[in-house]
Protein backbone atom coordinates (compact mmCIF):
# COMPACT_ATOMS: atom_id res chain seq x y z
CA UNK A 1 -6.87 -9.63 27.43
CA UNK A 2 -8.83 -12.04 25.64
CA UNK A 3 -8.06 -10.97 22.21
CA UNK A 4 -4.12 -11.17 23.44
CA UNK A 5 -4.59 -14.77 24.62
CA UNK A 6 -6.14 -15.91 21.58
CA UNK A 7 -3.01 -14.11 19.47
CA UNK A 8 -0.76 -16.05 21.46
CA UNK A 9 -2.51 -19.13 21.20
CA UNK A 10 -2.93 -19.22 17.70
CA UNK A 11 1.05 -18.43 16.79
CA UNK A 12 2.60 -20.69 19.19
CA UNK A 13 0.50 -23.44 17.17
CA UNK A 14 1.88 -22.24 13.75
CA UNK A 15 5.11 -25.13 12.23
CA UNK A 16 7.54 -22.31 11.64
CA UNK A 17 8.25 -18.89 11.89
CA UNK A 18 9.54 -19.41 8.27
CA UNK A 19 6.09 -19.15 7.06
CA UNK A 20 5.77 -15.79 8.12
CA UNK A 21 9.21 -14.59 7.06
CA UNK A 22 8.29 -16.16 3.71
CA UNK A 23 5.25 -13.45 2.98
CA UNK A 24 7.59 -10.79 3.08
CA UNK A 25 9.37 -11.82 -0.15
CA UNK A 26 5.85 -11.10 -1.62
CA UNK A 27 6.08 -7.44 -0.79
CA UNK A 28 7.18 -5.24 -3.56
CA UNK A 29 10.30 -3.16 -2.89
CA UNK A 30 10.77 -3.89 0.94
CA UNK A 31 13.61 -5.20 1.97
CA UNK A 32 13.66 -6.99 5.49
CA UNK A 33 16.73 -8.54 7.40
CA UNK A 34 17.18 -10.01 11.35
CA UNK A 35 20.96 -9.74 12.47
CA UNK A 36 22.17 -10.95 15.76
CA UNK A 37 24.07 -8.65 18.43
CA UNK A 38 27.48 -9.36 16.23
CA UNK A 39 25.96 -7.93 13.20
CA UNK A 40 25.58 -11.37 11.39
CA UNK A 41 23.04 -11.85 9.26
CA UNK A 42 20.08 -14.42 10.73
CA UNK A 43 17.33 -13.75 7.94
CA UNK A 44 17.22 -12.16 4.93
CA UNK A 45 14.03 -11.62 2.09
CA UNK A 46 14.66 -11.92 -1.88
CA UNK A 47 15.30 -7.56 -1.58
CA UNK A 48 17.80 -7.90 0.98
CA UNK A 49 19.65 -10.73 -0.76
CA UNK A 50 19.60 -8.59 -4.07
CA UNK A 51 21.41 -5.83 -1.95
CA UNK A 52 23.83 -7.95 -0.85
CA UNK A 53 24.65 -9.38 -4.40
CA UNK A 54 24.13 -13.40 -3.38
CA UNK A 55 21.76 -15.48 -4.94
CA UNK A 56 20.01 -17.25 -1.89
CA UNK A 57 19.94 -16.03 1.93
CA UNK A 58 21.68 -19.20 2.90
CA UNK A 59 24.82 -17.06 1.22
CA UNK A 60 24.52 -14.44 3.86
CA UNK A 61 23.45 -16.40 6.62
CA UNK A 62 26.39 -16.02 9.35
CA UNK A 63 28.41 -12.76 7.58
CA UNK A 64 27.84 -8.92 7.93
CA UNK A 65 27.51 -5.77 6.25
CA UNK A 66 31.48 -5.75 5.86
CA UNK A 67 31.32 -8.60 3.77
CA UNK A 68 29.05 -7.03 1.05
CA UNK A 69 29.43 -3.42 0.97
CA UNK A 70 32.08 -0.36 1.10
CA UNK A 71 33.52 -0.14 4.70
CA UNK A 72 32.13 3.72 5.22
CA UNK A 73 28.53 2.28 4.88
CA UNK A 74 29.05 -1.37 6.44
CA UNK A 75 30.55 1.11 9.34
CA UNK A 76 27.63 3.57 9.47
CA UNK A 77 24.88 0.37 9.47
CA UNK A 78 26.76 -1.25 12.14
CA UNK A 79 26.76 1.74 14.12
CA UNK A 80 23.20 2.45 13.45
CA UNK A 81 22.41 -1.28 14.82
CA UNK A 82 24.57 -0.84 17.96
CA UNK A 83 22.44 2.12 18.82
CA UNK A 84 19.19 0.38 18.77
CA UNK A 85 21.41 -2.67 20.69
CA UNK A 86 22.62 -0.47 23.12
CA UNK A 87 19.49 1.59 23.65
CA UNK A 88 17.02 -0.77 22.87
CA UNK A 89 14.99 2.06 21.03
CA UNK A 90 14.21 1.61 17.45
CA UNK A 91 15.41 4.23 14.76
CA UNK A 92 12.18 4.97 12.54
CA UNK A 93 11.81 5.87 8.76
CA UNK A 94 15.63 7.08 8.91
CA UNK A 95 16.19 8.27 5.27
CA UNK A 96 19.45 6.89 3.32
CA UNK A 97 21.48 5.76 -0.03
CA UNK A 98 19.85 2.56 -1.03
CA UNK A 99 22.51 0.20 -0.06
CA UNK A 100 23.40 -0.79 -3.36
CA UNK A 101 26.18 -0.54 -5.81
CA UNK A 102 28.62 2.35 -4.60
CA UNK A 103 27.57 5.80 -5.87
CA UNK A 104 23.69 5.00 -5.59
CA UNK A 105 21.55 7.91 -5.53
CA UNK A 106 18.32 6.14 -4.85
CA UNK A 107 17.14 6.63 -1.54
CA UNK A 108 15.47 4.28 0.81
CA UNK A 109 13.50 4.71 4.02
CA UNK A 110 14.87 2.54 6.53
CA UNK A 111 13.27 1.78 10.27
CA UNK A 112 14.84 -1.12 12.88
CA UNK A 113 13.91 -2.48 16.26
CA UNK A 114 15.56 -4.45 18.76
CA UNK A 115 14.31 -7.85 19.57
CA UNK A 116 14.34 -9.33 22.27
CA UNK A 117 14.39 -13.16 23.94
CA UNK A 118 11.90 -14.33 26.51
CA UNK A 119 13.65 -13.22 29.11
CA UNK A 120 13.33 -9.11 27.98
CA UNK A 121 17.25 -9.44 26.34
CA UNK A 122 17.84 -7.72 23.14
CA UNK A 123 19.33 -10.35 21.27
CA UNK A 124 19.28 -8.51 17.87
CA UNK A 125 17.90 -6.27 15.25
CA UNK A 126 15.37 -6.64 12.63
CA UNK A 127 15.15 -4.26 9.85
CA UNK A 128 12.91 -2.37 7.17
CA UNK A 129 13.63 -0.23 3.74
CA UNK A 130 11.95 0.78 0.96
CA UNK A 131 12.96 3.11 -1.57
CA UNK A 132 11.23 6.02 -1.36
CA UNK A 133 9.91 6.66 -4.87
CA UNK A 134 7.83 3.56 -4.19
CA UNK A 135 6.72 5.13 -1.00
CA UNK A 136 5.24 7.98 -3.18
CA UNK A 137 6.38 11.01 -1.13
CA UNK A 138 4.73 13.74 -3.10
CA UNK A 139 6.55 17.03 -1.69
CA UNK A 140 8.36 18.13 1.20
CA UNK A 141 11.08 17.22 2.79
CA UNK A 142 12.27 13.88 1.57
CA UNK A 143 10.80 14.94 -1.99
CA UNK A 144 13.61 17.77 -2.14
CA UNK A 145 16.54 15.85 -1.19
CA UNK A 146 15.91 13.07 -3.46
CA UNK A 147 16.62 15.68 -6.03
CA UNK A 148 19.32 16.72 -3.82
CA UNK A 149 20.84 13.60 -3.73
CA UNK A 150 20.60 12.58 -7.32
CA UNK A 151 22.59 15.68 -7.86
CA UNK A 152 25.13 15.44 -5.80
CA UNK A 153 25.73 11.43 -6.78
CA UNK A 154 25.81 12.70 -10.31
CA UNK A 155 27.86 16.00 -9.99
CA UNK A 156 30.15 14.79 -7.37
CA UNK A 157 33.27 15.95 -8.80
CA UNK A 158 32.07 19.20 -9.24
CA UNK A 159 32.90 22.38 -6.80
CA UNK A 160 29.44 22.29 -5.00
CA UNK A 161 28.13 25.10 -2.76
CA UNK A 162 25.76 24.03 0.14
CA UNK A 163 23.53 27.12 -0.71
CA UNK A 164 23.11 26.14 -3.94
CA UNK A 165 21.50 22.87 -2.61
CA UNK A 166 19.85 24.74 -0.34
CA UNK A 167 17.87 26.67 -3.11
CA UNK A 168 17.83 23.44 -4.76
CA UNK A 169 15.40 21.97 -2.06
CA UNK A 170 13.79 25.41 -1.34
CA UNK A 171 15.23 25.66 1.74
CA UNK A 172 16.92 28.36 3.67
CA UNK A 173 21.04 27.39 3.92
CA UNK A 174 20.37 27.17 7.84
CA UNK A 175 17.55 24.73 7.85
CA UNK A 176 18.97 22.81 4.76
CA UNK A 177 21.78 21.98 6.60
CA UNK A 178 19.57 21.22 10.02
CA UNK A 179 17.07 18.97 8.08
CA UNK A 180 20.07 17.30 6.09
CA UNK A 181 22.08 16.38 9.44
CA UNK A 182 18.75 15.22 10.42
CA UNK A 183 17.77 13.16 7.83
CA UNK A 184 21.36 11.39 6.92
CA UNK A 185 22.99 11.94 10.24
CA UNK A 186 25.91 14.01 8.11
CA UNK A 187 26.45 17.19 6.79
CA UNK A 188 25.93 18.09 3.06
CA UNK A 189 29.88 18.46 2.62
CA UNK A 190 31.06 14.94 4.87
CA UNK A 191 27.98 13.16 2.53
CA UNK A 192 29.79 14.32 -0.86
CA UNK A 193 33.16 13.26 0.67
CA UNK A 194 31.48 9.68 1.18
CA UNK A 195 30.37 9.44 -2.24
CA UNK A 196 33.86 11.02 -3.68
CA UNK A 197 35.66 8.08 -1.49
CA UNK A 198 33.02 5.36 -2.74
CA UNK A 199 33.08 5.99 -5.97
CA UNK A 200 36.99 6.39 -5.79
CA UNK A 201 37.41 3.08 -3.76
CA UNK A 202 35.27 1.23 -6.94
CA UNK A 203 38.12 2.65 -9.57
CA UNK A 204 40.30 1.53 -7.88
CA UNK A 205 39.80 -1.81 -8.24
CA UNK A 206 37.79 -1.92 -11.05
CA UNK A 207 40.26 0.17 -13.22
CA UNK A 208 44.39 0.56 -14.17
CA UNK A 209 44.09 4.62 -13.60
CA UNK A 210 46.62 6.04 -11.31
CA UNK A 211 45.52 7.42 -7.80
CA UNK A 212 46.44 11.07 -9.05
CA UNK A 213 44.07 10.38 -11.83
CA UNK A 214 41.33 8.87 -9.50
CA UNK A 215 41.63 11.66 -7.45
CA UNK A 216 40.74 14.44 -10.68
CA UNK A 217 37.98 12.33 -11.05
CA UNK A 218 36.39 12.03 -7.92
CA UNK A 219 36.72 15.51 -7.48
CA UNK A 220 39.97 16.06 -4.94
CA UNK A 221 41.85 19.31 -5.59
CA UNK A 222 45.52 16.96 -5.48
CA UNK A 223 46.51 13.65 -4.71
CA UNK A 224 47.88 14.54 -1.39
CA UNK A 225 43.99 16.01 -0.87
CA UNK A 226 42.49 12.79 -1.65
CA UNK A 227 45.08 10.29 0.22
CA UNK A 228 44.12 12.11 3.61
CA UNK A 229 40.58 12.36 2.90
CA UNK A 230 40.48 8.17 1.73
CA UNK A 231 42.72 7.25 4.79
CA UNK A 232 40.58 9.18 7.22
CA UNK A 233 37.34 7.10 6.23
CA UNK A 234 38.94 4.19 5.04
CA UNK A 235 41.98 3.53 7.35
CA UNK A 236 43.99 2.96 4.91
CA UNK A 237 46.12 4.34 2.14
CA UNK A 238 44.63 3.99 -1.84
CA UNK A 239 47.55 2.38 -2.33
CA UNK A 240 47.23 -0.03 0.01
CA UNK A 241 43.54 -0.57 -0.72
CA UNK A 242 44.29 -1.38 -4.40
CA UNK A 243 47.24 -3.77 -3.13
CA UNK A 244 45.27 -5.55 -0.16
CA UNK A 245 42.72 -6.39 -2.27
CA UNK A 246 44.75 -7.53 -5.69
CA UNK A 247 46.64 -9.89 -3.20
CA UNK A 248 43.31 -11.45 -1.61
CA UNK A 249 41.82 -12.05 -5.32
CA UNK A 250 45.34 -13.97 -6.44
């Protein structure tokens, strides 16, 4: 009790909480964030503003994940921080694509907690990652899928078999698929189909090939193929994707 008092004591003497917040830029590889209950961002280190592509955090202050990254994984962080929100449990060392440029097949170890006013409200969300080569895993589990991983992000338009991964990661095709689920909260086949639609949604701004010839690319059998597949994760047409967005940029 006395050891708690002093604690207390001594931070509620300290200028700024700023100071603290500031010793985390000093940490190699970690990125930290605090985001309020509508996803905004409220504090960001020098990590977390290099993921989000803006110079200073004063950039990001105010916007969200949908403002700096593809919808599919702005969706699946937002959903991620309603859970710990709505639960008020924190997800722990949850392991994901470094969030990145699209098509990244560096990992990251992520954990988040809720936090909450003086009252006992959640109010919002504050954040961990680190990629997980500089966590040194040396074997098991979340040694073999970073192999996995960096094959599927760099065969993604080839015809891959889950059991193939499976042997990959010297796992049976039953617990592969268990441990995967686990790990990415997806199944080997719906985490390809992100990184086909990713990597598809980037050509299509970035270059002047057709959508049929996008879709050869990114792996999709025929154009028809890929046009369900982008509109069922994207809500919206490639057409319409490459449109909506050469209209805002004019």
């Amino acid at each position: 009790m006395k050891s708690t008092s002093l604690r207390d004591r001594f931070f509620r003497r300290l200028e700024s909480y700023e100071q603290v917040f500031a010793m985390l830029d000093l940490l190699p590889g970690l990125s930290f964030f605090v985001k309020d209950r509508q996803g905004r961002f409220i504090a960001l280190n020098r990590r977390g503003c290099e993921y989000c592509g803006v110079p200073t955090e004063a950039e990001a202050i105010g916007k969200t994940d949908h403002d700096f990254f593809p919808k599919q994984r702005a969706d699946d962080y937002r959903a991620d921080d309603l859970r710990v929100l709505e639960s008020g449990k924190p997800i722990i060392d949850r392991v994901e694509s470094a969030p990145e440029s699209a098509g990244s097949p560096r990992l990251v170890m992520t954990s988040k907690v809720p936090l909450r006013d003086s009252r006992g409200q959640i109010i919002g969300v504050a954040g961990f990652s680190r990629q997980i080569e500089e966590i040194r895993e040396p074997r098991g589990t979340v040694a073999a899928f970073a192999k996995v991983i960096e094959h599927l992000h760099q065969h993604f338009a080839d015809n891959l078999v889950t059991a193939d991964l499976a042997e990959m990661a010297g796992l049976s095709q039953s617990q592969f698929e268990r441990r995967f689920r686990r790990a990415f909260g997806a199944s080997p086949r719906q985490y390809l189909m992100g990184i086909r639609i990713e990597r598809a949604a980037k050509m299509l701004l970035e270059t002047e090939k057709t959508v049929a010839e996008i879709a050869l690319t990114c792996g999709f059998y025929d154009h028809a193929h890929f046009s369900r597949r982008f509109r069922c994760i994207m809500n919206t047409s490639p057409t319409q994707y490459r449109t909506r967005d050469h209209d805002a940029s004019s």
